[in-house]
Every structure is written in C-alpha cells, then in structure tokens.
N, C-alpha and C. Protein backbone atom coordinates (compact mmCIF):
# COMPACT_ATOMS: atom_id res chain seq x y z
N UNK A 1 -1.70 1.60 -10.89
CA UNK A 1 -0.97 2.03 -12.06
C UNK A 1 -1.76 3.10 -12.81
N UNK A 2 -1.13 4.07 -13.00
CA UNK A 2 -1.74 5.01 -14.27
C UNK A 2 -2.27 4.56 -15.67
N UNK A 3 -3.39 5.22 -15.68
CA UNK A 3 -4.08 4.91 -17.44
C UNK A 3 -3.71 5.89 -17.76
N UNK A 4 -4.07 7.14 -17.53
CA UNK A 4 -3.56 8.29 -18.62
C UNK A 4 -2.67 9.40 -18.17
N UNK A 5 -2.71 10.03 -19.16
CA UNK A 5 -1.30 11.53 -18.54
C UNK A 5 -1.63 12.31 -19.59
N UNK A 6 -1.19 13.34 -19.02
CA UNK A 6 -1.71 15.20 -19.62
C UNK A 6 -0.20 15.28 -19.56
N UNK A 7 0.21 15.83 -20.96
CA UNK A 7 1.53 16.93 -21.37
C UNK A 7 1.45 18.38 -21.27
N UNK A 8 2.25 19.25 -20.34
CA UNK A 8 2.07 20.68 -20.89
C UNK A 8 3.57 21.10 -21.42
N UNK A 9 3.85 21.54 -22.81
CA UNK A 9 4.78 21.56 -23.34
C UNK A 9 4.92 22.96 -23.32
N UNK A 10 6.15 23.36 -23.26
CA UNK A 10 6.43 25.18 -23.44
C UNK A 10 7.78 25.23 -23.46
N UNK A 11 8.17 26.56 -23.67
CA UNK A 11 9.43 26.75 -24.03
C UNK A 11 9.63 28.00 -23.30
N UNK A 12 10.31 28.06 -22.08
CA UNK A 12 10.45 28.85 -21.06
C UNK A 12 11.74 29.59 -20.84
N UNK A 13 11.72 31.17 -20.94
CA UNK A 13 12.93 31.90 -20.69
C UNK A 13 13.58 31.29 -19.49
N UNK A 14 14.56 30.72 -19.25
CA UNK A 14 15.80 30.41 -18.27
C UNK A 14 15.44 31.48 -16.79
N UNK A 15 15.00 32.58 -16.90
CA UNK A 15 14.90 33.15 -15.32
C UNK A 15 13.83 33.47 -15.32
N UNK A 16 12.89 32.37 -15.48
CA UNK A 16 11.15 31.76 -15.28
C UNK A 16 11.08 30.86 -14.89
N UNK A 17 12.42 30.13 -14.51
CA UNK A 17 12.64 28.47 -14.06
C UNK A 17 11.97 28.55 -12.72
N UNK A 18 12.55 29.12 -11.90
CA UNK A 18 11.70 29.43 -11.04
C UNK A 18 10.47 29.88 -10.08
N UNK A 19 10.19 30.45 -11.65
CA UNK A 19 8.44 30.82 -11.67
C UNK A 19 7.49 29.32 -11.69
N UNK A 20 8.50 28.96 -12.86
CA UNK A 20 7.24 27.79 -13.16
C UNK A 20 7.49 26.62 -11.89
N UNK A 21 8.74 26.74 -11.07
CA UNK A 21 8.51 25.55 -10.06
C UNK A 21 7.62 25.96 -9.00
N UNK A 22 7.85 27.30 -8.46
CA UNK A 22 6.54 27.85 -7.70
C UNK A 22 5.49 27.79 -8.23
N UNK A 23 5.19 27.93 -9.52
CA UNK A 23 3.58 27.39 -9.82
C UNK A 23 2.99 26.10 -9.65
N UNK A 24 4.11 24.84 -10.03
CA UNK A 24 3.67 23.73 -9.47
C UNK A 24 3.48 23.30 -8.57
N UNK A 25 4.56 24.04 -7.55
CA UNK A 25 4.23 23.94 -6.30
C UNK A 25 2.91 24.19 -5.56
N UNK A 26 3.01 25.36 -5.77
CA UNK A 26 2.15 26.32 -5.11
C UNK A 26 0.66 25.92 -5.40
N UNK A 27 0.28 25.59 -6.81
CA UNK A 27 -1.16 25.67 -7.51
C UNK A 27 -1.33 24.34 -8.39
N UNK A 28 -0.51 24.05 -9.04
CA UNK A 28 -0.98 22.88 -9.68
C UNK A 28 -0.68 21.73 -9.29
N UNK A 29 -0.08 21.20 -8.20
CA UNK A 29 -0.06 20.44 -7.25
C UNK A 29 -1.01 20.21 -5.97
N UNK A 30 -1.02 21.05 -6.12
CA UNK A 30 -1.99 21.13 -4.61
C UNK A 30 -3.57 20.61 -5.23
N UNK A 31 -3.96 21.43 -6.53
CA UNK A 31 -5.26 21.15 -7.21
C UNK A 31 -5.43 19.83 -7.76
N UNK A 32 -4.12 19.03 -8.37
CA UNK A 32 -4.04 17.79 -9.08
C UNK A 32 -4.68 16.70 -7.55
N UNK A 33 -3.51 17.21 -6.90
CA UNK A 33 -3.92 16.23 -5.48
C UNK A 33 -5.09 16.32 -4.32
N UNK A 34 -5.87 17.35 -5.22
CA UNK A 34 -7.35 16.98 -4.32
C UNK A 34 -7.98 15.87 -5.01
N UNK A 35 -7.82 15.45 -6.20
CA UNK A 35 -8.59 14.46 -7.43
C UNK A 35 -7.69 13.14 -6.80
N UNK A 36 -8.70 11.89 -6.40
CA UNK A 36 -8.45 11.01 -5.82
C UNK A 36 -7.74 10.10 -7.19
N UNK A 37 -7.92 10.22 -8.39
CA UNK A 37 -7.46 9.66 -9.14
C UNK A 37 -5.91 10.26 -9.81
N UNK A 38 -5.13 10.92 -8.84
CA UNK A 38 -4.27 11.63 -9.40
C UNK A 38 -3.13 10.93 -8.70
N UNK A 39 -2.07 10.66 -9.54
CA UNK A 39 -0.91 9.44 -9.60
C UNK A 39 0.67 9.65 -9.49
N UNK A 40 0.45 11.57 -9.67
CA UNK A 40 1.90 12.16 -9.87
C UNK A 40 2.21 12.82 -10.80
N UNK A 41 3.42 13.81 -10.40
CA UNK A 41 3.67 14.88 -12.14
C UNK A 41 4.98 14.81 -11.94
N UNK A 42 5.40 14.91 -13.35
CA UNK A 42 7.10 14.90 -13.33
C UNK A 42 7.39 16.63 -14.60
N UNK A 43 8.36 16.97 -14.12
CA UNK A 43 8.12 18.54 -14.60
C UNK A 43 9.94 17.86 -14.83
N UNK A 44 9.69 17.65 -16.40
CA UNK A 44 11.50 17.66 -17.36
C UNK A 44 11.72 18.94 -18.01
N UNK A 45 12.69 18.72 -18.00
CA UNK A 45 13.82 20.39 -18.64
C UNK A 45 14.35 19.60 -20.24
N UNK A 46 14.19 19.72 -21.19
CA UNK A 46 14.95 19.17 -22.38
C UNK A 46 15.96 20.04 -22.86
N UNK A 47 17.33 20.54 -22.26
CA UNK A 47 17.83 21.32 -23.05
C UNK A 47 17.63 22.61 -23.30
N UNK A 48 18.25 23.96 -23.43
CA UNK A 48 18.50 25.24 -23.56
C UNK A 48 19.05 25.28 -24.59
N UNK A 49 18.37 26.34 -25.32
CA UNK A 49 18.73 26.77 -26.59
C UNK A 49 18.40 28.25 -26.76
N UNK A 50 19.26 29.53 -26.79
CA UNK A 50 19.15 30.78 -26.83
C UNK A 50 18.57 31.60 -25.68
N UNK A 51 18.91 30.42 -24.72
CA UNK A 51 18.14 30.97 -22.85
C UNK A 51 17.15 30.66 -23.07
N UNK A 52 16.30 29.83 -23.61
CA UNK A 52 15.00 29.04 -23.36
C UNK A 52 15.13 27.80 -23.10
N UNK A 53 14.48 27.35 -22.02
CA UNK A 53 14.05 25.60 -21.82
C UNK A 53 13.04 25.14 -22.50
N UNK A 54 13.03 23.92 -23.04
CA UNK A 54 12.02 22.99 -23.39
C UNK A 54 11.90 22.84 -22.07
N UNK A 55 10.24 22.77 -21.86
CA UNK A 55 9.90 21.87 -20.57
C UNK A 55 8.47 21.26 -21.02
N UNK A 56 8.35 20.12 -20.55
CA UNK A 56 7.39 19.08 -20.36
C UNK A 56 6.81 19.30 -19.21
N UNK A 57 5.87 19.05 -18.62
CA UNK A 57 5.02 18.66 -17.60
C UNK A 57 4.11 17.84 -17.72
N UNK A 58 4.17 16.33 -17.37
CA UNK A 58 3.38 15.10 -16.93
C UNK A 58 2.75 14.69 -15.86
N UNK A 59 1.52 15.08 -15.89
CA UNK A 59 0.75 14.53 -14.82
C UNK A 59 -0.18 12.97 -15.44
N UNK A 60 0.20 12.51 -14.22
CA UNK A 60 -0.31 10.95 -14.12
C UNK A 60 -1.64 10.86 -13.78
N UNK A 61 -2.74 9.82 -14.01
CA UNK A 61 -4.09 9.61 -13.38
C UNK A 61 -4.14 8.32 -13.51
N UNK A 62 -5.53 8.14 -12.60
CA UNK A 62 -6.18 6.95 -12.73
C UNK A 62 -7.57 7.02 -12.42
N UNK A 63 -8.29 5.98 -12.35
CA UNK A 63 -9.83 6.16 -12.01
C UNK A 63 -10.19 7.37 -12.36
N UNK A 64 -9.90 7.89 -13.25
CA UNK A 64 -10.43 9.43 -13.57
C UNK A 64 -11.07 9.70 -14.92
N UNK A 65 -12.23 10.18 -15.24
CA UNK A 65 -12.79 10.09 -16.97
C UNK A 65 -12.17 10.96 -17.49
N UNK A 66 -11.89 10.71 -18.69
CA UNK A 66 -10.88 11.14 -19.65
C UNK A 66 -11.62 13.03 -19.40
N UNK A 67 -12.91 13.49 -19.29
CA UNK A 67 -13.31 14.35 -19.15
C UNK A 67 -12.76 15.65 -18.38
N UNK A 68 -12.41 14.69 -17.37
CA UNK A 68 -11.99 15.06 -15.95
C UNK A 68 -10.35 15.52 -15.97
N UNK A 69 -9.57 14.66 -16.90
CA UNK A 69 -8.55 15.06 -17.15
C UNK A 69 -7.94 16.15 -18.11
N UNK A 70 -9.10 16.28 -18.90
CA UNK A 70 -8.65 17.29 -20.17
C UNK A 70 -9.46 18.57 -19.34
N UNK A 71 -10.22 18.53 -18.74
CA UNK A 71 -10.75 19.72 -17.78
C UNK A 71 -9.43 20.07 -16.91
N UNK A 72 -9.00 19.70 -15.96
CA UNK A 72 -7.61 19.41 -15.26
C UNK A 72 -6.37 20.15 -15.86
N UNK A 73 -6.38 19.40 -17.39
CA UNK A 73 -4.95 19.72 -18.48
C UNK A 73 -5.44 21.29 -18.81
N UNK A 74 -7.15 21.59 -19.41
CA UNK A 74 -6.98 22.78 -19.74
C UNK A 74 -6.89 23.81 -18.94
N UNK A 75 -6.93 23.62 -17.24
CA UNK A 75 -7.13 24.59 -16.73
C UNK A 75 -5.61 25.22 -16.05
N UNK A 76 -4.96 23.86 -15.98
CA UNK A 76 -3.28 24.17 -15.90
C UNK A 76 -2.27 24.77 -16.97
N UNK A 77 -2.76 24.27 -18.12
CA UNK A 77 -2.59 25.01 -19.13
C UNK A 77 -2.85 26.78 -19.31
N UNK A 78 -4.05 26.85 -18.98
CA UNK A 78 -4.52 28.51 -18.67
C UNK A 78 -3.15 28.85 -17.83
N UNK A 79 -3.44 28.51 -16.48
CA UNK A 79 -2.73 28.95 -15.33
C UNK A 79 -1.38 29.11 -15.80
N UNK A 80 -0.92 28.22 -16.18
CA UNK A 80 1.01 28.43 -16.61
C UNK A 80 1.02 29.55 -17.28
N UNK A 81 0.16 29.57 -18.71
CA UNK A 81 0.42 30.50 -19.49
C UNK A 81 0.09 31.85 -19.15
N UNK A 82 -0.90 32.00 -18.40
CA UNK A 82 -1.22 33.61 -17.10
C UNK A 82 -0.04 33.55 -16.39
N UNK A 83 0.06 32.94 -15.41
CA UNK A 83 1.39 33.25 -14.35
C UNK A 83 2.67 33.13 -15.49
N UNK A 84 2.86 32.66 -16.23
CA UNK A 84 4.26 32.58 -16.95
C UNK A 84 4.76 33.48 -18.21
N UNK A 85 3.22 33.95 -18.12
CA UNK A 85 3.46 35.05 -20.19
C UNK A 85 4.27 34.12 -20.98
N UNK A 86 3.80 32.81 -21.05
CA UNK A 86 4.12 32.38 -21.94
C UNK A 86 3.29 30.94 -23.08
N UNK A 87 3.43 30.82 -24.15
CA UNK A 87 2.40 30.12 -24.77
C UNK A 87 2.34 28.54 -24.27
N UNK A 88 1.69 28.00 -23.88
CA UNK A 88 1.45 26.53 -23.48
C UNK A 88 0.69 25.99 -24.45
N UNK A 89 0.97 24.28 -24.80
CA UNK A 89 0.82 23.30 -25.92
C UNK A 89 0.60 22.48 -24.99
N UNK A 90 -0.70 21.77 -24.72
CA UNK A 90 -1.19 20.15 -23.81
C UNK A 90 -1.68 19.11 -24.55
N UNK A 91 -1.65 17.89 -24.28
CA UNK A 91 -1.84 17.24 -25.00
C UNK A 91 -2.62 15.94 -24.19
N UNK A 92 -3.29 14.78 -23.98
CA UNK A 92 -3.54 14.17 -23.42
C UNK A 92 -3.50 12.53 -23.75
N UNK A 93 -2.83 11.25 -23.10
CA UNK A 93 -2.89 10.57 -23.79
C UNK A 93 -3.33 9.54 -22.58
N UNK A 94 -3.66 8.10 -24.03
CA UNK A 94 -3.63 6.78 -23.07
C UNK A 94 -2.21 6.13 -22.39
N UNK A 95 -2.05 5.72 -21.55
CA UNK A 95 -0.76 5.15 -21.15
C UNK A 95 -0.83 3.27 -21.38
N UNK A 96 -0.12 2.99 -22.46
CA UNK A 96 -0.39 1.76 -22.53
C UNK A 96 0.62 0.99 -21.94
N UNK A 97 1.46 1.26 -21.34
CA UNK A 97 1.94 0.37 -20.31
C UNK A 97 2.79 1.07 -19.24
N UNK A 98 2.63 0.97 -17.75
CA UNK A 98 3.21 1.45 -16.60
C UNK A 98 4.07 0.80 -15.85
N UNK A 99 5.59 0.30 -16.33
CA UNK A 99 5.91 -0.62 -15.07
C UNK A 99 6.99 -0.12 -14.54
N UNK A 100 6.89 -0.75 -13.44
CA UNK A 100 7.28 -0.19 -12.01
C UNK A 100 8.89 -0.19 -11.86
N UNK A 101 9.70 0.60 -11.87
CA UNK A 101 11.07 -0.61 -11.11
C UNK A 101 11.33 -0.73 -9.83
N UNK A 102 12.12 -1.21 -9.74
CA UNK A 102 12.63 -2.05 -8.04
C UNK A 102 12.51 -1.32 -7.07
N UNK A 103 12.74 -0.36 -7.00
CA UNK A 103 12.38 1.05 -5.94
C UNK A 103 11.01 0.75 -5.58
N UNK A 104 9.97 0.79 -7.04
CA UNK A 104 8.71 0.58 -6.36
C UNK A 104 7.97 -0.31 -5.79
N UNK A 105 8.58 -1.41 -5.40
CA UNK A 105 8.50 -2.68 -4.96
C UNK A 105 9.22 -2.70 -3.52
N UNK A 106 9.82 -1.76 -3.09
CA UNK A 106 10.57 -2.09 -2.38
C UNK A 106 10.07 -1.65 -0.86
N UNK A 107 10.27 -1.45 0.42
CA UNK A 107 9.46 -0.88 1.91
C UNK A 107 11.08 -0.63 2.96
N UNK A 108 10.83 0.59 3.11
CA UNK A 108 11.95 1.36 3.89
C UNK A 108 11.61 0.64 4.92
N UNK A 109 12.72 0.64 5.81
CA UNK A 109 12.16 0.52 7.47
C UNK A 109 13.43 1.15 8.26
C-alpha cells in the first residue's frame, strides 16, 4: 500500500493535452518506475473552462523517504513546466488510508 503521493497541479491549454500525455509517457514514467518504491500515477482532467484543463497528476510511493519524493515531485515539476510553457503547483502529502477494491483482490486466469 502507498504512504505518500506528490500532486502536480496546472492548468493546461486544451491542445497541450497531448503534450502532457507524451510527457508522462515518455519521461515521467519511465523515471518514477526506476524507484523501487514507486506505486503508480493517475493523471485527472477536472473540467475546461475558456480551453484550459485543470489537471492533477498523482504519483503514488512507498518505502521511499519523504526526501526522495519531493526530489522526484520537484524535478517533474521542472520538466512539465519546460516541455509544457506552462506554470506547475506540487504539493506532497501523507496518505492516511489506501484501500483497495475488489478488482484488487481479484487474479485473472
């Protein structure tokens, strides 16, 4: 289960949507998942307002010092806001509770 998670908050012109999924793809995915304590990112859209998205970006950890993660948050933070020309807001928190649903309990065969 995850202890903590990094927010990168921004507000993204509508035909950058695509920029910013190639960046996760491409770079901040690939870098999150060399760190053995890294748990997953979920990249939400909140709504358009004047052709801008709210977007969130949550990356998950574990076994990882809080050090390690705000190093992590600030350097993805850089990166979005270089590749994206646009201002990025991160934030880092404790996760005080992670539970699972039924999906994650569950084994394909």
């Amino acid at each position: 289960m995850a202890t903590h998670a990094t927010m990168l908050m921004l507000h993204l012109p509508s035909e950058k949507m695509n920029d910013l999924l190639e960046m996760l793809d491409g770079r901040l995915a690939p870098r999150c998942g060399e760190h053995p304590g890294f748990r997953g990112l979920l990249c939400l859209e909140s709504g358009v307002a004047l052709g801008r998205s709210q977007v969130f970006v949550v990356s998950l950890w574990d076994n990882a010092t809080f050090e390690e993660i705000e190093d992590a948050a600030e350097q993805s933070a850089n990166d979005a806001s270089e590749f994206l020309g646009v201002g990025v807001a991160r934030q880092s928190c404790w996760i005080l509770r992670d539970i699972p649903g039924h999906s994650a309990n569950t084994v394909s065969t």
